[in-house]
N, C-alpha and C. Protein backbone atom coordinates (compact mmCIF):
# COMPACT_ATOMS: atom_id res chain seq x y z
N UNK A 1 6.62 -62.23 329.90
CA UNK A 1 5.70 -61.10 329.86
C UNK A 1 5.44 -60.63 331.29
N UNK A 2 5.56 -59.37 331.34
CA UNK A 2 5.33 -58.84 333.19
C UNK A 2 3.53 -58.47 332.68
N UNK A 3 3.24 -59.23 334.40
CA UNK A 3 1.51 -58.88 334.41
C UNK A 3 1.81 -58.54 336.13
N UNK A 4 0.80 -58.09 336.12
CA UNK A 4 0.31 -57.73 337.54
C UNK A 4 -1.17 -58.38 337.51
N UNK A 5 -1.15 -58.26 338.72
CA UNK A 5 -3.06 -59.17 338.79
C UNK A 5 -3.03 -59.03 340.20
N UNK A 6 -4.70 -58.24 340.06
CA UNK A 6 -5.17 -57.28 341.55
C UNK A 6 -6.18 -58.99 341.74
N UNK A 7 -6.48 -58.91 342.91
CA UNK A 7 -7.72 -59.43 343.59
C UNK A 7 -7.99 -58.92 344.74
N UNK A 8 -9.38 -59.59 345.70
CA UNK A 8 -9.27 -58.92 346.74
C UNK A 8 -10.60 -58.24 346.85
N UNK A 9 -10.97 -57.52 345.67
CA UNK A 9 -12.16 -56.81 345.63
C UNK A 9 -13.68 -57.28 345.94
N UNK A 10 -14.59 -56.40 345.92
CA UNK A 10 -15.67 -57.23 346.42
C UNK A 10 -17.04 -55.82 346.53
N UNK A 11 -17.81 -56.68 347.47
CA UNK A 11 -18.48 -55.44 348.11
C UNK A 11 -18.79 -56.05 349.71
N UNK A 12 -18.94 -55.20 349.91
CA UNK A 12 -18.87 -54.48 351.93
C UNK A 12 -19.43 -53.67 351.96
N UNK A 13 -19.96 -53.90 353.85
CA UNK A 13 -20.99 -52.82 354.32
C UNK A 13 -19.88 -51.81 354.48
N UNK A 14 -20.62 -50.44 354.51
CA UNK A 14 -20.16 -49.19 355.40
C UNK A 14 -19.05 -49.87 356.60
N UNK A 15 -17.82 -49.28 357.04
CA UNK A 15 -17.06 -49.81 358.07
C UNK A 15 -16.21 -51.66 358.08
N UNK A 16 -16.74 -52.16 357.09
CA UNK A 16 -16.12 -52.94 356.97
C UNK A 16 -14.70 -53.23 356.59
N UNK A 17 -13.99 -54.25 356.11
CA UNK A 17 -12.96 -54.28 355.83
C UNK A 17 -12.48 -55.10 354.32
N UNK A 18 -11.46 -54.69 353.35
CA UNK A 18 -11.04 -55.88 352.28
C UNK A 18 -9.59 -55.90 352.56
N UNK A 19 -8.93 -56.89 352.02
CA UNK A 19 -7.15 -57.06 351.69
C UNK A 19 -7.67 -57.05 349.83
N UNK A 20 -6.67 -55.88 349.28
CA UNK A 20 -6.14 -56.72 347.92
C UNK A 20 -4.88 -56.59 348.11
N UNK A 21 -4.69 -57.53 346.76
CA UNK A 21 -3.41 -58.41 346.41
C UNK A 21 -3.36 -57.75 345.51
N UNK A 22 -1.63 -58.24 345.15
CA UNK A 22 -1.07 -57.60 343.67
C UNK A 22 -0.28 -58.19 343.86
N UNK A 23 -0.58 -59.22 342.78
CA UNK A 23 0.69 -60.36 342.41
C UNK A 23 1.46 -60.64 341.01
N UNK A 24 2.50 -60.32 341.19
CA UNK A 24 3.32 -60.48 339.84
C UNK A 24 3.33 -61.36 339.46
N UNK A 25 3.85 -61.77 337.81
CA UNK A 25 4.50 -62.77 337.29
C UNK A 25 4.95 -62.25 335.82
N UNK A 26 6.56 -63.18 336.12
CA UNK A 26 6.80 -62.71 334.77
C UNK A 26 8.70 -61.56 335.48
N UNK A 27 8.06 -60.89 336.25
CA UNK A 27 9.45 -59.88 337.13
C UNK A 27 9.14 -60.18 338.58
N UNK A 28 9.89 -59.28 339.41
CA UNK A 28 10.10 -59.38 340.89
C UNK A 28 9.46 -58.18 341.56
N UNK A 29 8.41 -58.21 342.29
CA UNK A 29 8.03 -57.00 342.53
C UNK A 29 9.06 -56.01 343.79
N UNK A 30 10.02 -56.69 344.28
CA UNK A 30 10.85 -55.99 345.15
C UNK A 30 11.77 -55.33 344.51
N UNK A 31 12.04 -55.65 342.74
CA UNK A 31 12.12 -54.37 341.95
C UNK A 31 12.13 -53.40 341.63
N UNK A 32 11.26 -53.16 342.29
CA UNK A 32 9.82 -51.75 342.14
C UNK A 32 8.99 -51.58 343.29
N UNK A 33 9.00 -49.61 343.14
CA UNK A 33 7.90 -49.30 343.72
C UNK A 33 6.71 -49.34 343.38
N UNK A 34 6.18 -50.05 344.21
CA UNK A 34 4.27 -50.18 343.65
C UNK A 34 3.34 -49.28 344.30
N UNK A 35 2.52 -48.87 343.29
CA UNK A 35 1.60 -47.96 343.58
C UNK A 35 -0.02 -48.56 344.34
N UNK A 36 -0.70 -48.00 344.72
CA UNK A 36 -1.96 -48.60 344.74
C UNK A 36 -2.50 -47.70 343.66
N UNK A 37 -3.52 -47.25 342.97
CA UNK A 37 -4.56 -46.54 342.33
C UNK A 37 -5.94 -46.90 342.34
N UNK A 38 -7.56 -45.24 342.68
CA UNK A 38 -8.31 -45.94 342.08
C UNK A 38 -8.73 -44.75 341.09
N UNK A 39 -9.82 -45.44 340.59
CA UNK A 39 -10.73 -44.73 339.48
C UNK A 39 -12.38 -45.08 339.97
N UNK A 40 -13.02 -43.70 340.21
CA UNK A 40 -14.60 -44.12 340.70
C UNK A 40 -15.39 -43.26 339.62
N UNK A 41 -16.33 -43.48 338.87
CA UNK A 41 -17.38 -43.56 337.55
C UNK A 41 -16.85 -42.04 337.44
N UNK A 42 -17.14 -41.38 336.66
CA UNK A 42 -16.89 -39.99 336.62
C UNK A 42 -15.50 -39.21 336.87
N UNK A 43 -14.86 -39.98 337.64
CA UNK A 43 -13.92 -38.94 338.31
C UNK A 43 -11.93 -39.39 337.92
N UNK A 44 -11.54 -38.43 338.47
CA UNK A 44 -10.01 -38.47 337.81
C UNK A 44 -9.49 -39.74 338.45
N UNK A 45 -8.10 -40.60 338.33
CA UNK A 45 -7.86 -41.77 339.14
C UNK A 45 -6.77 -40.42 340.41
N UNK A 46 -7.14 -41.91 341.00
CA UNK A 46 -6.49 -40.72 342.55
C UNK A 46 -5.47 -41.93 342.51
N UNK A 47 -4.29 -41.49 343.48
CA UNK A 47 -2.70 -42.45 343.73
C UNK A 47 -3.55 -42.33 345.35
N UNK A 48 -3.65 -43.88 346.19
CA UNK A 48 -4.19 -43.84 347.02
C UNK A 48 -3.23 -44.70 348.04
N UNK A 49 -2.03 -45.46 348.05
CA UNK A 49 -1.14 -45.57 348.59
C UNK A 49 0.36 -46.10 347.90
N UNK A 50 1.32 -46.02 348.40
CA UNK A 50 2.51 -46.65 347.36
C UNK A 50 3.43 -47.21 348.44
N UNK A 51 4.75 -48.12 348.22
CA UNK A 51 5.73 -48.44 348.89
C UNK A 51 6.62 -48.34 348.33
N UNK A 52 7.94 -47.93 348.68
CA UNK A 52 9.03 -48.30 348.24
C UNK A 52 9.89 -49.39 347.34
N UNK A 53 10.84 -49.53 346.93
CA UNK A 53 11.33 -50.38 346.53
C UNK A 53 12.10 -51.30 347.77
N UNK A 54 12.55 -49.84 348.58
CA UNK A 54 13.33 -50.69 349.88
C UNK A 54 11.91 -51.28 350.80
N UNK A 55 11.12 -50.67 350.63
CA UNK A 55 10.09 -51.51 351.71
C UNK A 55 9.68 -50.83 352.79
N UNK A 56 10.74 -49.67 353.03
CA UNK A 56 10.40 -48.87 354.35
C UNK A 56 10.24 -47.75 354.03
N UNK A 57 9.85 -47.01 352.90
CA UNK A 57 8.82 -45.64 353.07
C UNK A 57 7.73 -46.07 352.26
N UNK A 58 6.43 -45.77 352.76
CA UNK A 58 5.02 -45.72 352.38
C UNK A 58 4.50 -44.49 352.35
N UNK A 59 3.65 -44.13 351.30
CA UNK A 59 2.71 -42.86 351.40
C UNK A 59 1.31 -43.64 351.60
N UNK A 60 0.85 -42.58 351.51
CA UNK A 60 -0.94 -42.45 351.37
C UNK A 60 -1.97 -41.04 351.33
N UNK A 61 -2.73 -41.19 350.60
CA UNK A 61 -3.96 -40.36 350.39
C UNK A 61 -4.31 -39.86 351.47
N UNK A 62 -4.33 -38.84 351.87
CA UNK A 62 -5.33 -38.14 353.01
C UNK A 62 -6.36 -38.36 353.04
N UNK A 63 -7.04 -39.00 351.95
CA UNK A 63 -8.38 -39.73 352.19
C UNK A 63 -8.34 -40.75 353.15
N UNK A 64 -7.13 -41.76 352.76
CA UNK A 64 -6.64 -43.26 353.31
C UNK A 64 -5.88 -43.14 354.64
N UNK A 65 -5.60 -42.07 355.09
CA UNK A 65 -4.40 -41.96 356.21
C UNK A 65 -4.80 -42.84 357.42
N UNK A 66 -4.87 -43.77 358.18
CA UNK A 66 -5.16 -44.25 359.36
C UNK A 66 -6.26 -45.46 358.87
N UNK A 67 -6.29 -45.27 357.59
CA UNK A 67 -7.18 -46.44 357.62
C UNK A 67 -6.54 -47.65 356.45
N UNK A 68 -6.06 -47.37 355.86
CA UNK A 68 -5.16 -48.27 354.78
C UNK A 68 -3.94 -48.64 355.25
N UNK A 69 -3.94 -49.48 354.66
CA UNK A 69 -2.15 -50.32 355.10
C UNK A 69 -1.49 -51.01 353.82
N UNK A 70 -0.59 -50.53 353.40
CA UNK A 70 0.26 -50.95 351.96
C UNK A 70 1.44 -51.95 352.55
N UNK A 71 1.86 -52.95 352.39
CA UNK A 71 2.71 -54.31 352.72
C UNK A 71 3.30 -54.97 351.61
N UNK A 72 4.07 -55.17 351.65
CA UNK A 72 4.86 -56.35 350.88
C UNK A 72 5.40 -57.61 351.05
N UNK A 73 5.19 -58.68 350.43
CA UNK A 73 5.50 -59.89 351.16
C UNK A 73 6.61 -60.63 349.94
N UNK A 74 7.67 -60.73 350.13
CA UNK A 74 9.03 -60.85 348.90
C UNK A 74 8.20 -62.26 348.27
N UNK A 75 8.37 -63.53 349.96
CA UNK A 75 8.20 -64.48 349.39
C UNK A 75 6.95 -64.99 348.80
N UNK A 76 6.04 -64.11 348.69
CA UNK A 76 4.24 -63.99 347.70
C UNK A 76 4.71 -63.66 346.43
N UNK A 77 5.94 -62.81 346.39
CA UNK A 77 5.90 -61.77 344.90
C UNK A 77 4.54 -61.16 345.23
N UNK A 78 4.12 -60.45 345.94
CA UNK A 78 3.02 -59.99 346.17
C UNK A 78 2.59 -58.25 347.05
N UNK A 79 1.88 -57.80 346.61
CA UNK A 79 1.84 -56.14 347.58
C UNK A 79 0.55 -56.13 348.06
N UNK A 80 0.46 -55.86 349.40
CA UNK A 80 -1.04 -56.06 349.80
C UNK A 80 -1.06 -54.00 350.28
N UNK A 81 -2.90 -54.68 350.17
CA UNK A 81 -3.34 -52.99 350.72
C UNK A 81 -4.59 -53.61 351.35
N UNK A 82 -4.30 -53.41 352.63
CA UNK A 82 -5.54 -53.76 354.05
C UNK A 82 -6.71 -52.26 353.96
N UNK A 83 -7.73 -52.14 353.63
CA UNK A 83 -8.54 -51.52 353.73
C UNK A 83 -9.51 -51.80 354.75
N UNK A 84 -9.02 -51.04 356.01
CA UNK A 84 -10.17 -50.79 356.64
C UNK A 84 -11.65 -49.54 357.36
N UNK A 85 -12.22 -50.32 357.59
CA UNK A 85 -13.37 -48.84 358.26
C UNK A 85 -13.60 -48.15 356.58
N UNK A 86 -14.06 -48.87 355.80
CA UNK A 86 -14.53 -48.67 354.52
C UNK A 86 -15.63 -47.72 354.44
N UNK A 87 -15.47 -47.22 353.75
CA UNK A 87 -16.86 -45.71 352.98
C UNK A 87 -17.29 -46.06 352.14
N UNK A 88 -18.34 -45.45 351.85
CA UNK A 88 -18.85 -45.16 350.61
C UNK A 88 -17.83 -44.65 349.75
N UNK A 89 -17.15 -43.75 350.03
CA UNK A 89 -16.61 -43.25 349.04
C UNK A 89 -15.17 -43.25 348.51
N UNK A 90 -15.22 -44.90 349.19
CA UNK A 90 -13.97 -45.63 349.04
C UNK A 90 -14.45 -46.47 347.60
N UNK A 91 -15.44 -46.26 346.90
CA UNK A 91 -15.93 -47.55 346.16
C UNK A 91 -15.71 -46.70 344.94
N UNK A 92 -14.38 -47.98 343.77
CA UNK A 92 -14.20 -47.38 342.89
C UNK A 92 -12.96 -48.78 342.52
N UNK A 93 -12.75 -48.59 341.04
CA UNK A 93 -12.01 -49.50 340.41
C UNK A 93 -10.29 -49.30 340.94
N UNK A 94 -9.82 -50.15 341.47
CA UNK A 94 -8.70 -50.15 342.31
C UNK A 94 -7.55 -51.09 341.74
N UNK A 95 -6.46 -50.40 341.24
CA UNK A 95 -5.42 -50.67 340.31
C UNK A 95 -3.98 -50.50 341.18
N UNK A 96 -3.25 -51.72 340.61
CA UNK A 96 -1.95 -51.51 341.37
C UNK A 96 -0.58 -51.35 340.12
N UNK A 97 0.48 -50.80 340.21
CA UNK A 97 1.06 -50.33 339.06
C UNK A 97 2.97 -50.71 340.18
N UNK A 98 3.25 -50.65 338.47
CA UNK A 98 4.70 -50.75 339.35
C UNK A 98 6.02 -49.99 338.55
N UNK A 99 6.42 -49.19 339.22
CA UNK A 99 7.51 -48.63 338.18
C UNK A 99 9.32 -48.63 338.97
N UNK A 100 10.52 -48.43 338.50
CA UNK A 100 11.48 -48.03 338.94
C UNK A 100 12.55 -47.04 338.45
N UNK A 101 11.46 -45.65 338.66
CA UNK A 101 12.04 -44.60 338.16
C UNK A 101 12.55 -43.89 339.41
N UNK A 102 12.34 -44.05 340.58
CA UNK A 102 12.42 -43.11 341.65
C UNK A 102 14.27 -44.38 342.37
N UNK A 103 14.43 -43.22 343.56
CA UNK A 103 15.48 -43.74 344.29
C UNK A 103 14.46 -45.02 345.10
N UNK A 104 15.52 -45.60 345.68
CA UNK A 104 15.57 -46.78 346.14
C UNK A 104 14.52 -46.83 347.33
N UNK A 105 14.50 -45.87 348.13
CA UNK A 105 13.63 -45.13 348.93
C UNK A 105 12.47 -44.51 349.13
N UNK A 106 12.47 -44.38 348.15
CA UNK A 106 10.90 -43.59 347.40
C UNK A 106 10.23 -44.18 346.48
N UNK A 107 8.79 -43.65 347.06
CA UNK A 107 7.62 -43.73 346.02
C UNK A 107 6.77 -42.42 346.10
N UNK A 108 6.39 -42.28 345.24
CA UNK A 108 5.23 -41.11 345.06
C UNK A 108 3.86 -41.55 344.36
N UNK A 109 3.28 -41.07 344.52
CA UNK A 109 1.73 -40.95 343.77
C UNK A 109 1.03 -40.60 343.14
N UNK A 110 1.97 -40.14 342.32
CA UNK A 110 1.82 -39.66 340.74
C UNK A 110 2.05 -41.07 339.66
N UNK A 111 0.82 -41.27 338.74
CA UNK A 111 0.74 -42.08 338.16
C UNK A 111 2.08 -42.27 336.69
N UNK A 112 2.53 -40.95 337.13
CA UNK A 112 3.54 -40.76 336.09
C UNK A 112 5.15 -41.83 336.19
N UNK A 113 5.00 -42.26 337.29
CA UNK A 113 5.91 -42.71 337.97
C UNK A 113 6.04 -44.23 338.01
N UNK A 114 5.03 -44.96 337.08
CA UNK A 114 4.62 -46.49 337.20
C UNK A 114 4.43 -46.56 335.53
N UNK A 115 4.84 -47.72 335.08
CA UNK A 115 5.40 -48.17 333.87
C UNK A 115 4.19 -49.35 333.62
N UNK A 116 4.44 -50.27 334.93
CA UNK A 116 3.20 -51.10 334.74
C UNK A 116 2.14 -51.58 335.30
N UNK A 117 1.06 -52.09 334.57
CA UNK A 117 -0.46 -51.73 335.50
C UNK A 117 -1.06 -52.99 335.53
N UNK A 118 -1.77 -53.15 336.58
CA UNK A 118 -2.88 -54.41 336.31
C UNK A 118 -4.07 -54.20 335.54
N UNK A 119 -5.10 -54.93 335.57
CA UNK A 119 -6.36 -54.70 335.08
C UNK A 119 -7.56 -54.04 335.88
N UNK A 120 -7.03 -53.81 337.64
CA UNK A 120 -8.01 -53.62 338.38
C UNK A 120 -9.00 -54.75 338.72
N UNK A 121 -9.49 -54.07 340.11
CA UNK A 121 -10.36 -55.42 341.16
C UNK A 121 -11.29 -54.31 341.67
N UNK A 122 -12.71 -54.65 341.61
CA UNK A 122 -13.83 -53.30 341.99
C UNK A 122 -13.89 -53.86 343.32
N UNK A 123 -14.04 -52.46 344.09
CA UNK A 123 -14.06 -52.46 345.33
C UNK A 123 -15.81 -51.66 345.47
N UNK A 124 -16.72 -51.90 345.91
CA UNK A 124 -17.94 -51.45 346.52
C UNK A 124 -18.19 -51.29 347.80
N UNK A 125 -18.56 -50.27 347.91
CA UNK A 125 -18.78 -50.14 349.86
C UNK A 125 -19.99 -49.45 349.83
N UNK A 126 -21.01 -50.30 350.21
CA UNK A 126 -22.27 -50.11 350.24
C UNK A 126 -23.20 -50.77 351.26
N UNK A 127 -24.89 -50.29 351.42
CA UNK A 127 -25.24 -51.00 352.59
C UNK A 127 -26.51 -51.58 352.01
């Protein structure tokens, strides 16, 4: 059975920092491009960073630009996303997904593009 499973989450002051994880089992996440995603009470889910399958192209959210960091570590089976200099309005249910519909090279951030999902890890950034 393929699962994904976020951790990592938490709550933090304003400017602080989290790592989540996204760890497979079950497939190989160097398989696939993985997405980050969140979802905050009310609002649509946003695609907030992704990596490649090869490992060397990353996007990100213009929300996230200079402050997020998307990584992969083969021998974890694992995809990290370094969040730092945290907001408020970074705080929202944070999902990692994995699909291999795109070239080898690419990821995008369209949720259309990821097959499979975790359960999510809440992230709070508050003071």
């Amino acid at each position: 059975q393929l699962q994904l499973v976020e951790s990592g989450g938490g709550l933090v002051q304003p400017g602080g920092s989290l790592r989540l994880s996204c760890a497979a089992s079950g497939f190989t996440l160097d398989y696939y491009a993985i997405g980050w995603f969140r979802q905050a009470p009310g609002k649509e889910r946003e695609g907030v960073s992704c990596i490649s399958r090869s490992g060397t192209s990353t996007k990100y959210a213009d929300s996230v630009k200079g402050r997020f960091t998307i990584s992969r570590d083969s021998a974890e089976n694992t995809v990290y996303l370094q969040m730092n200099s945290l907001k408020p309005e970074d705080t929202a249910l944070y999902y990692c997904a994995a699909g291999d519909r795109r070239l080898f090279f690419l990821c995008e951030l369209s949720g259309n593009d990821y097959d499979y999902w975790g359960q999510g890890t809440q992230v709070t950034v508050s003071s």
